[in-house]
Protein backbone atom coordinates (compact mmCIF):
# COMPACT_ATOMS: atom_id res chain seq x y z
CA UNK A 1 -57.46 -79.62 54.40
CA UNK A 2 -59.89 -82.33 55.55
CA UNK A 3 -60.84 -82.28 59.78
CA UNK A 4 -62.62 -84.94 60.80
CA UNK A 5 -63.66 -85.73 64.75
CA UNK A 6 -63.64 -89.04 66.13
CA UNK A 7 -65.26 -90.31 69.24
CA UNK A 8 -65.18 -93.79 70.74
CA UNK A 9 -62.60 -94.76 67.07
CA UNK A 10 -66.24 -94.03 65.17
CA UNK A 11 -66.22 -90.91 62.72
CA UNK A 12 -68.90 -88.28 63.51
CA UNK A 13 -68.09 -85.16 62.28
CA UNK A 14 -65.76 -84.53 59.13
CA UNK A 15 -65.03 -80.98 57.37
CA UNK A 16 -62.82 -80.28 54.02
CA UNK A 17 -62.02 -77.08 53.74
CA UNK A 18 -59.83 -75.06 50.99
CA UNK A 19 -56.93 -72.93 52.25
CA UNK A 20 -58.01 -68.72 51.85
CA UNK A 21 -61.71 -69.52 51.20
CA UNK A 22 -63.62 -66.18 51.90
CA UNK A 23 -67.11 -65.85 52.65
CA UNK A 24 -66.92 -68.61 55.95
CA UNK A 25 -69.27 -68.09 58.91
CA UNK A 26 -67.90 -65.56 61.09
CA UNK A 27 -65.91 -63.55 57.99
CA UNK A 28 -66.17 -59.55 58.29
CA UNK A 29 -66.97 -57.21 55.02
CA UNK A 30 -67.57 -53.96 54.49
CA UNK A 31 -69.96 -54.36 51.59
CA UNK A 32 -72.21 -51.33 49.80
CA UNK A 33 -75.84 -52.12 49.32
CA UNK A 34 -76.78 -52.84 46.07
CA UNK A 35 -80.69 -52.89 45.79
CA UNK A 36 -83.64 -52.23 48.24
CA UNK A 37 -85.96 -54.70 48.27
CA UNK A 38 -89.22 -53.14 50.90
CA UNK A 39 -91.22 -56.47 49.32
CA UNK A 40 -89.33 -58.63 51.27
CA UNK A 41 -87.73 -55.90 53.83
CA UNK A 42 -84.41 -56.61 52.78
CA UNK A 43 -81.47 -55.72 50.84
CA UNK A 44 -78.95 -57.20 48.65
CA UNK A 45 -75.66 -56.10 49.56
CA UNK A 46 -72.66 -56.63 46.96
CA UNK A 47 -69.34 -58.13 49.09
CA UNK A 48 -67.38 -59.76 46.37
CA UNK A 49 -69.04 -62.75 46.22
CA UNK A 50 -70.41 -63.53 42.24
CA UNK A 51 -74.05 -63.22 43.86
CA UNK A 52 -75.49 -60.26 45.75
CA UNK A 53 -75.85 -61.36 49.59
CA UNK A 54 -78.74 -60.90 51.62
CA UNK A 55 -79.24 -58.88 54.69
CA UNK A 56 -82.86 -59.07 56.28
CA UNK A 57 -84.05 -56.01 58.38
CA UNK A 58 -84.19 -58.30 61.70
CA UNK A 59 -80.29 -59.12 60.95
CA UNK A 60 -79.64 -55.51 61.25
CA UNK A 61 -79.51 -55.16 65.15
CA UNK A 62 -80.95 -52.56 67.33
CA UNK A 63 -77.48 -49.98 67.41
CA UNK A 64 -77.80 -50.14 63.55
CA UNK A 65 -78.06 -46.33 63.29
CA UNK A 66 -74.65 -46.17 65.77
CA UNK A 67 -73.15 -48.92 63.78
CA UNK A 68 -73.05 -46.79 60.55
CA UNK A 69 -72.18 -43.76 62.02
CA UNK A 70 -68.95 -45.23 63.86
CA UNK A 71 -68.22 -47.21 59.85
CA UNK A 72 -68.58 -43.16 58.40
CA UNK A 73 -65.62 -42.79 60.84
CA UNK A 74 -63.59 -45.35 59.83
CA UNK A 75 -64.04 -44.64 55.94
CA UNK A 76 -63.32 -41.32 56.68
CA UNK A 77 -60.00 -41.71 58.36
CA UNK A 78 -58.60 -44.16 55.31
CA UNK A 79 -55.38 -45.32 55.49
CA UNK A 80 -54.35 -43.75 58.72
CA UNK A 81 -54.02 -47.07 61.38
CA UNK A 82 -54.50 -45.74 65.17
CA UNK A 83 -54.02 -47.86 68.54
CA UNK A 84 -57.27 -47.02 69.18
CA UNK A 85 -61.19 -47.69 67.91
CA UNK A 86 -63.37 -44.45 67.41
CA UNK A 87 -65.59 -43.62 70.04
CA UNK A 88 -69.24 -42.60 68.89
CA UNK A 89 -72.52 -41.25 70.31
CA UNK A 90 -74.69 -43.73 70.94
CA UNK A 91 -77.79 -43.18 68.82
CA UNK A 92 -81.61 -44.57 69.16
CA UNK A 93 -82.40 -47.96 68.43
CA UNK A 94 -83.81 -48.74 65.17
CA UNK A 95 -87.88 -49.86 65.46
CA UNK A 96 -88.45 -53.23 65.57
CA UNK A 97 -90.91 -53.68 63.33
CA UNK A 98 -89.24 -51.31 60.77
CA UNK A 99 -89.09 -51.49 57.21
CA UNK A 100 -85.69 -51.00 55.18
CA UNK A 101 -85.77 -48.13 53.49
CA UNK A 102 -86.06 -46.41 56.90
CA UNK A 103 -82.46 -47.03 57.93
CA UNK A 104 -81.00 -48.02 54.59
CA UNK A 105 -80.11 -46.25 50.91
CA UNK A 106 -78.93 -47.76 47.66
CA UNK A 107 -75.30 -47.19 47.69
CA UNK A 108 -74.25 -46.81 51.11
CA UNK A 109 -71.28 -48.95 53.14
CA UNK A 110 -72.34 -51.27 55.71
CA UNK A 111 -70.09 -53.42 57.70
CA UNK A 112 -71.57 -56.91 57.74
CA UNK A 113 -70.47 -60.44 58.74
CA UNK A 114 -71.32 -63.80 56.90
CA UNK A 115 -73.89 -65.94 59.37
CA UNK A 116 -74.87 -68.66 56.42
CA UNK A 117 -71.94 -69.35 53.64
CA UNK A 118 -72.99 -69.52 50.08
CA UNK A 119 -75.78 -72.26 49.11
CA UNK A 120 -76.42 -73.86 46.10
CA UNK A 121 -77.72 -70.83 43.91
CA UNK A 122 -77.93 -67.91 46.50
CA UNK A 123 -75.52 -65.79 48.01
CA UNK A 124 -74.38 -65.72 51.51
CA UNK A 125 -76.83 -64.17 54.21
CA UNK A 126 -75.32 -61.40 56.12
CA UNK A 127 -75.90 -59.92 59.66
CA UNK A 128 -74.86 -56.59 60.85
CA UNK A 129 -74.66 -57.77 64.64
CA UNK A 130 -71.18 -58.07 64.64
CA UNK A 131 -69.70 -60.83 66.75
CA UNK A 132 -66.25 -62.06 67.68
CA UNK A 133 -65.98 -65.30 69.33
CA UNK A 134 -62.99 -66.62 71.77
CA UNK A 135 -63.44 -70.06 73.69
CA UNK A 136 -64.49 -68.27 76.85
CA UNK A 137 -65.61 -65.13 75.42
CA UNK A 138 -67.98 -63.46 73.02
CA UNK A 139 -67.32 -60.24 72.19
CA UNK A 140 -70.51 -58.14 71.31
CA UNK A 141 -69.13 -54.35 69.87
CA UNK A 142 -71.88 -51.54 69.44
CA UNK A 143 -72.91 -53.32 72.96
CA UNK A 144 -72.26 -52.23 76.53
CA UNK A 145 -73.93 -55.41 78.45
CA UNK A 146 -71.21 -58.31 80.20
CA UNK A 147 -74.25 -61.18 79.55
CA UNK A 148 -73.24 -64.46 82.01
CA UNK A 149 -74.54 -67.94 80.16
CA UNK A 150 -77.26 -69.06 81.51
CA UNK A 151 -75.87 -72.38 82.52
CA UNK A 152 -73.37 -71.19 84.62
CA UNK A 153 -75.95 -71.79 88.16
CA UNK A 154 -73.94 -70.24 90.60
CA UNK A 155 -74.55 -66.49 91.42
CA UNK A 156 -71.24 -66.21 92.93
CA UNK A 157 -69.17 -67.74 90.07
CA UNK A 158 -71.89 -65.35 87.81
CA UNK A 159 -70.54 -62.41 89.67
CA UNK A 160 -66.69 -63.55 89.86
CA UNK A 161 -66.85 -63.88 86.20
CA UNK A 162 -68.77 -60.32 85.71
CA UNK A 163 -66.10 -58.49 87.96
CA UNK A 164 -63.22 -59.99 86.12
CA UNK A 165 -64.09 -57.92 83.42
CA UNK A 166 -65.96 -55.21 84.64
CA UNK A 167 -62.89 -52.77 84.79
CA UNK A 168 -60.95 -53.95 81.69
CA UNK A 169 -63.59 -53.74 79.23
CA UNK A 170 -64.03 -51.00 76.58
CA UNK A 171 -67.20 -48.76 77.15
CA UNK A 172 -68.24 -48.91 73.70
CA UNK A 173 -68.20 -53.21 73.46
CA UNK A 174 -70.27 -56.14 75.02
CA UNK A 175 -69.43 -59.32 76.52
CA UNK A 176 -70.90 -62.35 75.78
CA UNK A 177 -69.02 -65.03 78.70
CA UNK A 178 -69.37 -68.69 77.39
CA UNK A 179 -70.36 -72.05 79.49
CA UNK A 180 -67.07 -73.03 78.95
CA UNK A 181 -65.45 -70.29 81.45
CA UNK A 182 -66.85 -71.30 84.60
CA UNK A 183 -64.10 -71.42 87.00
CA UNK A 184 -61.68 -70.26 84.66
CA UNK A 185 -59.10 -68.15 86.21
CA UNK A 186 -59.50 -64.19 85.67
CA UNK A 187 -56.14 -64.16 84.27
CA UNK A 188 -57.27 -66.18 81.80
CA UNK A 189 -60.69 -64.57 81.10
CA UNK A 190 -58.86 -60.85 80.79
CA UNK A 191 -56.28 -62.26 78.41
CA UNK A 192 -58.82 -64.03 76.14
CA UNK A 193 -60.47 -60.28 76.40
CA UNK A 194 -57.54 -58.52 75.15
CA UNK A 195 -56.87 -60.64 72.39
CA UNK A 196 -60.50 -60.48 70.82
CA UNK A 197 -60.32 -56.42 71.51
CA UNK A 198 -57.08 -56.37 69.53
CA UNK A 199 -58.69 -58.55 66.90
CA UNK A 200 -61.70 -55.75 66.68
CA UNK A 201 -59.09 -53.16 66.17
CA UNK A 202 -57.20 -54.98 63.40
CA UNK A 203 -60.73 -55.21 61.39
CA UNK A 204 -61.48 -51.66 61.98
CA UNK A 205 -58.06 -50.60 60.63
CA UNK A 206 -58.38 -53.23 57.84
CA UNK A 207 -61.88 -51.36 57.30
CA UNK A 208 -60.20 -47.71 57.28
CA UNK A 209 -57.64 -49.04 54.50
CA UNK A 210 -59.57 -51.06 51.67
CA UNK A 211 -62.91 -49.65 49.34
CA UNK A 212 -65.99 -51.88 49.46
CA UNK A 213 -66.32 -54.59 48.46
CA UNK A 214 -63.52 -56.29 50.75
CA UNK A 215 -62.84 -58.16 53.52
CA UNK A 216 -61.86 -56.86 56.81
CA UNK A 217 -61.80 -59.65 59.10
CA UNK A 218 -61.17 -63.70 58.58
CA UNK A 219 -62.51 -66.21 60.87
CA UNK A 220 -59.97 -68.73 62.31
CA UNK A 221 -59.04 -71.43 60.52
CA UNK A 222 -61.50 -74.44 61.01
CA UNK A 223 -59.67 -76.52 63.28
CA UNK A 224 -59.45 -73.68 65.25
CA UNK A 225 -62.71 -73.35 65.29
CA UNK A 226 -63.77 -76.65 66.32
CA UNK A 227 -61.01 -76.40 68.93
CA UNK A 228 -62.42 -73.57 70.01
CA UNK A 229 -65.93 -74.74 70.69
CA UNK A 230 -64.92 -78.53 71.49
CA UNK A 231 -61.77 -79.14 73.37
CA UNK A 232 -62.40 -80.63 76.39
CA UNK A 233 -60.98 -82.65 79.19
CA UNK A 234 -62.82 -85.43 76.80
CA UNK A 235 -59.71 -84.67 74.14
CA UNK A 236 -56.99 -87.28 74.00
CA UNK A 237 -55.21 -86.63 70.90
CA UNK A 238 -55.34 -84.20 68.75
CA UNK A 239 -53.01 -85.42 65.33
CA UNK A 240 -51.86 -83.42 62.89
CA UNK A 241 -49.98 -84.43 59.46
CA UNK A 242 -48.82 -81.07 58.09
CA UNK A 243 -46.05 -79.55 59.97
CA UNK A 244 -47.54 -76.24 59.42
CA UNK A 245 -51.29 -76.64 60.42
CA UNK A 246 -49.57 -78.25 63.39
CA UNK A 247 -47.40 -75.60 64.68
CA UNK A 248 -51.24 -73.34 63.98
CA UNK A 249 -53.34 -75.60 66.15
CA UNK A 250 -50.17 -76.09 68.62
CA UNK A 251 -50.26 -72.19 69.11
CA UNK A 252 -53.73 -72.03 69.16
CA UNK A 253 -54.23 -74.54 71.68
CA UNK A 254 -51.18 -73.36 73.84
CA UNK A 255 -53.08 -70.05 74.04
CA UNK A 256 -56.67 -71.44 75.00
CA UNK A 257 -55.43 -74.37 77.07
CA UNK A 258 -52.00 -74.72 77.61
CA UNK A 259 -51.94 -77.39 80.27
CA UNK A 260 -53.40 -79.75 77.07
CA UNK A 261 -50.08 -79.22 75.07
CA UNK A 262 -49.08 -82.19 75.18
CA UNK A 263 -52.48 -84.30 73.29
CA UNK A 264 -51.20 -82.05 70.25
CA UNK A 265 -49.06 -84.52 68.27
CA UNK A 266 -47.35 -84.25 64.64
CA UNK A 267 -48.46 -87.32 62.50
CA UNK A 268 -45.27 -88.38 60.20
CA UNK A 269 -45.76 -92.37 59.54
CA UNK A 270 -45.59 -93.15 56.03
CA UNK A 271 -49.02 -94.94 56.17
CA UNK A 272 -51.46 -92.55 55.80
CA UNK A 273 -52.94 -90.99 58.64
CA UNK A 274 -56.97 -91.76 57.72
CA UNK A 275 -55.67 -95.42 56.92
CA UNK A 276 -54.06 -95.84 60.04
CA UNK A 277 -57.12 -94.58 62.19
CA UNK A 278 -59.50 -96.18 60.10
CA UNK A 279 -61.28 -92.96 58.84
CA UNK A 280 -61.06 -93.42 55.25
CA UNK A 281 -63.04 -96.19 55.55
CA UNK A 282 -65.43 -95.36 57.40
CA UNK A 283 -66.00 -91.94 55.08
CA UNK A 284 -66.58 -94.78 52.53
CA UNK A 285 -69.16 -96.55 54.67
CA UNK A 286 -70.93 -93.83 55.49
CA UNK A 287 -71.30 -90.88 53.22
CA UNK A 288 -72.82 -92.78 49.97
CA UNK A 289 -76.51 -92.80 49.52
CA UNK A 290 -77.13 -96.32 51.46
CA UNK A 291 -75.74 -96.53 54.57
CA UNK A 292 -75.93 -100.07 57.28
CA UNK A 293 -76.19 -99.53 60.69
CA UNK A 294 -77.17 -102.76 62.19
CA UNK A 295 -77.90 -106.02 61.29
CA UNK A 296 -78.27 -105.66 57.89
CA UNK A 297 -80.71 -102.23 59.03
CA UNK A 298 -79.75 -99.53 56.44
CA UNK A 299 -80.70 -95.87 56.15
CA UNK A 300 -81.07 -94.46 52.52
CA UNK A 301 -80.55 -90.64 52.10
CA UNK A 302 -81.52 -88.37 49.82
CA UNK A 303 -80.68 -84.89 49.61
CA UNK A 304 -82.92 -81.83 47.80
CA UNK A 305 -82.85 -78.27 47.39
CA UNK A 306 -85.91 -77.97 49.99
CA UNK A 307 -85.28 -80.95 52.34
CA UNK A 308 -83.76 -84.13 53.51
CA UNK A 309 -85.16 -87.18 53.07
CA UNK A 310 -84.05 -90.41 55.05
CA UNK A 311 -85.86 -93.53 54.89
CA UNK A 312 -84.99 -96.71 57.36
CA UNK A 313 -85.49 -99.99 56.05
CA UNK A 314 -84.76 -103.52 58.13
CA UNK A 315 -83.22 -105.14 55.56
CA UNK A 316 -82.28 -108.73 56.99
CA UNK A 317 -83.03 -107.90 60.19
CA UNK A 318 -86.74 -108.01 59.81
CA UNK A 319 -86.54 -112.08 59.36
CA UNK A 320 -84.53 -112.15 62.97
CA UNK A 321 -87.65 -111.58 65.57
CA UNK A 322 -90.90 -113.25 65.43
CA UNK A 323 -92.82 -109.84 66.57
CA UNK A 324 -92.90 -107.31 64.17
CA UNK A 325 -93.32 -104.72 66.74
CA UNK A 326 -90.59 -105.09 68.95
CA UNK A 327 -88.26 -105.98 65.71
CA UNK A 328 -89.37 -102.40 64.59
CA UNK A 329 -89.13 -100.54 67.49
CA UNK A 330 -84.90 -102.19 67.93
CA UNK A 331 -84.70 -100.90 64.19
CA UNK A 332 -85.76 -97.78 64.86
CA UNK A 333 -83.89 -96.75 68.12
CA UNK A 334 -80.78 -98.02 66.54
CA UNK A 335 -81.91 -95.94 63.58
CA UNK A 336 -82.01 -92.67 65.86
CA UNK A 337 -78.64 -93.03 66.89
CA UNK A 338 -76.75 -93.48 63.20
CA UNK A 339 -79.33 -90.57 62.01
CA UNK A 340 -78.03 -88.13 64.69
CA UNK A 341 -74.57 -89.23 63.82
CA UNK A 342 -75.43 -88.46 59.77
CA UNK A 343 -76.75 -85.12 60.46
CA UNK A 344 -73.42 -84.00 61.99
CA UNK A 345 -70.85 -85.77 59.57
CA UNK A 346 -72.79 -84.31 56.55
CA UNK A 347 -73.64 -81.34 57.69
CA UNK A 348 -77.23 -81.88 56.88
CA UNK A 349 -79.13 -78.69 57.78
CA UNK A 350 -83.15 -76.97 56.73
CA UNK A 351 -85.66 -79.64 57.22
CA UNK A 352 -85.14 -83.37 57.54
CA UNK A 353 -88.01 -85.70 57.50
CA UNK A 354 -87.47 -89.33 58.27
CA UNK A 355 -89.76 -92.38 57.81
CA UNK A 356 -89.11 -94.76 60.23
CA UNK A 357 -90.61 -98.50 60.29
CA UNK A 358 -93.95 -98.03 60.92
CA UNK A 359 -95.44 -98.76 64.77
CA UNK A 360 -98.40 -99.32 66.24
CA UNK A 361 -97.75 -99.18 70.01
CA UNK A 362 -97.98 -95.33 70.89
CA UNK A 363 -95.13 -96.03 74.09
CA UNK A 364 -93.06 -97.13 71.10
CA UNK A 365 -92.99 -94.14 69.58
CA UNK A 366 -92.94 -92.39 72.55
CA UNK A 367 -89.40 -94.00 73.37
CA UNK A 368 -88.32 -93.54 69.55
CA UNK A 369 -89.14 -89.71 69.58
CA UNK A 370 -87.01 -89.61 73.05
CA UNK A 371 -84.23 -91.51 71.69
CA UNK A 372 -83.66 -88.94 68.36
CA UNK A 373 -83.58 -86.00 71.46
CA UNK A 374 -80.61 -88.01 73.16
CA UNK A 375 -79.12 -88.88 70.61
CA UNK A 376 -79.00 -85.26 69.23
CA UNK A 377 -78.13 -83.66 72.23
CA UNK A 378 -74.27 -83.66 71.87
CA UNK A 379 -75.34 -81.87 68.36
CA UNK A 380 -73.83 -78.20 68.79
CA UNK A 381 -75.83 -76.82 65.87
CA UNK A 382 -79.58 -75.40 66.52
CA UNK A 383 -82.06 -78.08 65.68
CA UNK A 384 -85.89 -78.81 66.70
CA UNK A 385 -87.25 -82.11 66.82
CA UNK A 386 -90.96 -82.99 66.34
CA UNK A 387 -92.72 -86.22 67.21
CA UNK A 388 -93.52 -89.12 64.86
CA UNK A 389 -96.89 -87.63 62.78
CA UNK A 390 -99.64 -90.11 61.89
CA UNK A 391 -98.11 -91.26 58.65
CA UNK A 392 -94.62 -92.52 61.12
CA UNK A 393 -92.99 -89.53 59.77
CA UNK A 394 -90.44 -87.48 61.93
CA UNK A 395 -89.59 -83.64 60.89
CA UNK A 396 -86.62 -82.83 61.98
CA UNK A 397 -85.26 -78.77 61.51
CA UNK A 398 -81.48 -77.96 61.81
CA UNK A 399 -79.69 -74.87 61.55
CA UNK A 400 -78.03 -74.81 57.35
CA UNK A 401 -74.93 -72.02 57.80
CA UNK A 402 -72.93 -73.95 54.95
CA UNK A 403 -73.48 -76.27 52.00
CA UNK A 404 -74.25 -80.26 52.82
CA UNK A 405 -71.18 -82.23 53.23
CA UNK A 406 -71.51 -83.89 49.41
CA UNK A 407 -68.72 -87.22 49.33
CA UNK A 408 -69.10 -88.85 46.54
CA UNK A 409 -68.05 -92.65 47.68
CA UNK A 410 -67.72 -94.24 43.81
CA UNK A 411 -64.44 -93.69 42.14
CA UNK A 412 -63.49 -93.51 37.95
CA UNK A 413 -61.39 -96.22 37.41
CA UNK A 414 -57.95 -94.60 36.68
CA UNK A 415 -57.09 -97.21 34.71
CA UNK A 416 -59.83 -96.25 32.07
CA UNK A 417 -61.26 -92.81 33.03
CA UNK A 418 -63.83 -93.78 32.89
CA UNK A 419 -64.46 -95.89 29.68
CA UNK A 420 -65.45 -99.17 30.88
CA UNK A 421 -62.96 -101.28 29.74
CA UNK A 422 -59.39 -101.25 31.51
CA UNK A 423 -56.29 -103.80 31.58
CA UNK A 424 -56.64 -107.24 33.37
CA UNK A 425 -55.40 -107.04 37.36
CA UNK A 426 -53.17 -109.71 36.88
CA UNK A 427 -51.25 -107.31 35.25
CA UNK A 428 -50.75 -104.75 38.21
CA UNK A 429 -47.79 -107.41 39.92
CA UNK A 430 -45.85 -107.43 36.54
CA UNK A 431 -46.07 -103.29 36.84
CA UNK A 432 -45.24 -103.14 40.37
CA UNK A 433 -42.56 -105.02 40.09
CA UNK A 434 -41.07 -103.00 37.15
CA UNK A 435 -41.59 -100.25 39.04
CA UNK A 436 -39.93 -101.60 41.99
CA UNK A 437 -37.22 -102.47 40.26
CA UNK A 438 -36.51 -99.19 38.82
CA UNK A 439 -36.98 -97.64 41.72
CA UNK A 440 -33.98 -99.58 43.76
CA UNK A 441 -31.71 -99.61 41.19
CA UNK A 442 -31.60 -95.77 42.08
CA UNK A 443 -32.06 -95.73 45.50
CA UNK A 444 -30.13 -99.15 46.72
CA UNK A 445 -28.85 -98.14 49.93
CA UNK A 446 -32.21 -96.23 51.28
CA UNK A 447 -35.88 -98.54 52.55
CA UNK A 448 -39.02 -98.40 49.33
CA UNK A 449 -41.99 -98.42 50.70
CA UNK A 450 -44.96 -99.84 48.39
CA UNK A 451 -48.90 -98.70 48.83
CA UNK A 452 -51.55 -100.45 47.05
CA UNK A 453 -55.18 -101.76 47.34
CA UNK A 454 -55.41 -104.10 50.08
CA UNK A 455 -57.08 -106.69 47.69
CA UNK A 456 -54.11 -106.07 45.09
CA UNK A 457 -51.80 -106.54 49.18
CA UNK A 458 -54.04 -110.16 50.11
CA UNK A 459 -53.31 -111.27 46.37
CA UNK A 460 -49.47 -110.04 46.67
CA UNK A 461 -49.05 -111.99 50.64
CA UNK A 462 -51.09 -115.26 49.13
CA UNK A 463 -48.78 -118.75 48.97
CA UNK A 464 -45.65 -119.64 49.36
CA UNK A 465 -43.53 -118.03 48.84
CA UNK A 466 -45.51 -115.54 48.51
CA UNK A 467 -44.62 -112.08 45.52
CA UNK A 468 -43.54 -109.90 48.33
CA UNK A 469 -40.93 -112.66 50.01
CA UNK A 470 -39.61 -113.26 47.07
CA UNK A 471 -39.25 -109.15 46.18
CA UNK A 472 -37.45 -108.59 49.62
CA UNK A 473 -35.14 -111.73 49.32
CA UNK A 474 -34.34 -110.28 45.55
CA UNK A 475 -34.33 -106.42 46.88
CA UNK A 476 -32.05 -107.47 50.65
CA UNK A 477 -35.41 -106.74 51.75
CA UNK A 478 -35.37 -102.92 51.41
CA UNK A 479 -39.40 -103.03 50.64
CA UNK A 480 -41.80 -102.43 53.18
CA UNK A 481 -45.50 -103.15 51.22
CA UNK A 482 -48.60 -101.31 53.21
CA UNK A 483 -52.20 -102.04 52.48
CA UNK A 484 -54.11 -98.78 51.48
CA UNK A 485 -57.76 -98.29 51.15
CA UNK A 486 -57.59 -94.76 49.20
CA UNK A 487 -55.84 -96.74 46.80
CA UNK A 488 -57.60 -97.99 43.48
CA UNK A 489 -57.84 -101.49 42.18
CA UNK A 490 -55.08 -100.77 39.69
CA UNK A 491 -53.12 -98.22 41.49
CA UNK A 492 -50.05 -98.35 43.27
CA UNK A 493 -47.62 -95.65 44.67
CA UNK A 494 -43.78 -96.24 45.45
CA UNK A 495 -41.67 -93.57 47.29
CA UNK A 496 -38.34 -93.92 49.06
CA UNK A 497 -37.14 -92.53 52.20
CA UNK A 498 -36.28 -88.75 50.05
CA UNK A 499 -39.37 -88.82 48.06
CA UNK A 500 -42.96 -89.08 48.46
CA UNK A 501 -44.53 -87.98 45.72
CA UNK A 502 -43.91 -91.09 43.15
């Protein structure tokens, strides 16, 4: 499943995810430790994954000691589901500055949930602050606190929010309530309550029933998720072109905002749906290693184990202005703004470090080093910018919680795998139109429809009369030829109105 959000037509954030991938941000285990590690004051914990995961001390949270003694509970009442969550004495808070082996043995069960997914060679990082996230709502168990975001200004709207759940909530959980909810009705803000409380009892049931390693809560699927945290009066359209992820996100939305309904649509145009929005292209444009931006500007990116490195060169554009300076400094704000735009569609998280064009005005950089905190402010994920260093550099630190978005933008030829060496082009027509013909002498009375490259499409429309007038006078113009850019030079695809896998 590939997600991919668009603002203003341009592509700025794109996800591909597999269907029943485990060990996602947000995923619930009950794990047993492994090994003690006091050197590092940590422990790897085994959760099913092929590598050991890590849990620091500082992930462990202050009601640790409460936390495992509610999880003895659970194990202990296996396989008997209850309506209700065990209710437990709250213990003393662990010591902050704690080691390990203090709170922790080789062999025990801990409930944990994934906060960084699995990265190049190491395991996923765990956390035993358990958190369950809504659109309005955070729910915090092992916590007694309703916390109000701090962006929500008004004390009254603070306190409506605070008494909305004041009597419904569950003595032994916390409350985390979002930006989002302000003046959201209390309806709204109990219901969204209910269903995360219910979700916390599924996962402690699921916990009472299966021996560690094992999972006992998913997160959401990912459009989900970014509904969750995105939709927005901003929304338009939200299309969808798989009947069932569609009736998913319809649900979903329907519970979280059901006045936006209707911007949930069902893509079904034969044309395919990143074609006709002009995504695949751009994921071509911009995920390879160089990418243009303006001008003939381009960025080039390189990605590492420890770091990010982007460099910005002016390409043509540095023969355009007569001053250097100002030609650098309209290089490098434009430069700000596709760099902010990279980090999000990749993904790109640890430490970036950027060389911009090199400036000798120290208002110049001023302005660049404002621009990059602009640009990056409709950037959900935690990041820290620093100002240019001596050397022009920029270091740039965002929050990694999943692998780099990796595209690779080249294609093997599927003509020759490969090889090098493949049949001529002029070829492809002569095959098409075999195929074509096959195809309608078994389907005569139903519309073909005919993808291909759009070069192989210009070549195909060219004179006249052009290939394709002639096919449709010859087929009673039953063919319908669309210009694909997911398509290779020498591919082609042909499907009828009952089949659309040819």
């Amino acid at each position: 499943m590939t997600i991919a959000l668009v603002e203003d037509k341009k592509l700025v954030e794109l996800r591909k995810e597999k269907r029943n991938v485990q060990f996602e941000v947000g995923d619930i285990y009950v794990g047993k430790v492994r090994k003690l590690m006091p050197g590092l004051n940590a422990a790897f914990v085994n959760v099913g994954y092929e590598k050991d995961a890590f849990l620091h001390y500082l992930d462990l949270g202050q009601q640790f000691r409460t936390q495992q003694k509610f999880l003895k509970q659970v194990i202990e009442r296996h396989g008997n589901k209850q309506n209700e969550i065990p209710h437990v004495r709250r213990e003393s808070d662990i010591e902050k500055n704690g080691t390990i082996t203090d709170v922790l043995q080789q062999g025990e069960e801990v409930l944990v949930q994934v906060a960084k997914e699995p990265i190049s060679t190491k395991g996923p990082r765990l956390t035993c602050e358990i958190s369950l996230a809504g659109r309005n709502l955070v729910l915090m168990p092992f916590n007694e606190k309703i916390s109000v975001s701090k962006k929500i200004k008004s004390g009254e709207e603070r306190n409506r929010l605070r008494a909305a759940l004041q009597k419904k909530k569950a003595k032994d959980v916390g409350v985390i309530i979002r930006t989002v909810a302000e003046n959201c009705p209390e309806e709204d803000i109990v219901a969204e309550y209910e269903l995360l409380y219910r979700r916390w009892l599924t996962c402690v049931n699921k916990a009472s029933e299966v021996r560690p390693p094992a999972l006992a809560l998913s997160e959401m699927e990912r459009a989900n998720t970014m509904l969750r945290d995105l939709l927005s009066p901003d929304f338009n359209t939200i299309n969808v072109d798989d009947e069932t992820v569609y009736q998913e996100v319809l649900a979903y939305v329907r519970q979280i905002a059901p006045e936006r309904v209707s911007i949930v649509k069902l893509y079904n145009n034969k044309v395919p749906m990143f074609d006709a929005f002009n995504i695949e292209r751009q994921i071509r444009q911009s995920c390879g290693k160089t990418v243009s931006f303006k001008s003939g500007a381009y960025l080039i990116i390189e990605t590492t184990e420890a770091l990010n490195v982007i460099d910005v060169n002016s390409g043509n554009k540095s023969k355009s202005a007569p001053n250097q300076e100002n030609n650098a400094l309209e290089v490098n704000l434009a430069a700000a703004d596709e760099i902010a735009r990279q980090l999000r569609l990749r993904d790109m998280g640890g430490i970036v470090v950027v060389d911009f064009i090199d400036m000798q005005l120290s208002e110049n950089r001023l302005k660049l080093y404002e621009r990059m905190k602009e640009a990056m402010s409709s950037d959900r994920t935690k990041h820290n910018i620093l100002p240019l260093s001596k050397f022009g550099l920029m270091q740039i630190t965002r929050q990694r919680v999943r692998p780099v978005m990796a595209i690779d933008t080249t294609e093997v030829c599927p003509m020759c795998l490969g090889k090098g060496r493949i049949d001529s082009s002029v070829n492809v027509p002569e095959m098409m139109e075999t195929a074509i013909e096959e195809k309608y002498s078994n389907n005569k009375g139903e519309h073909i429809d005919v993808f291909c490259n759009p070069y192989i499409y210009a070549y195909l429309k060219k004179g006249f009369p052009s290939r394709i007038l002639r096919w449709k006078l010859k087929y009673t113009r039953k063919l319908h030829f669309h210009a694909s850019a997911s398509m290779g030079v020498a591919e082609f695809k042909i499907t009828n109105e009952n089949s659309h896998n040819d």
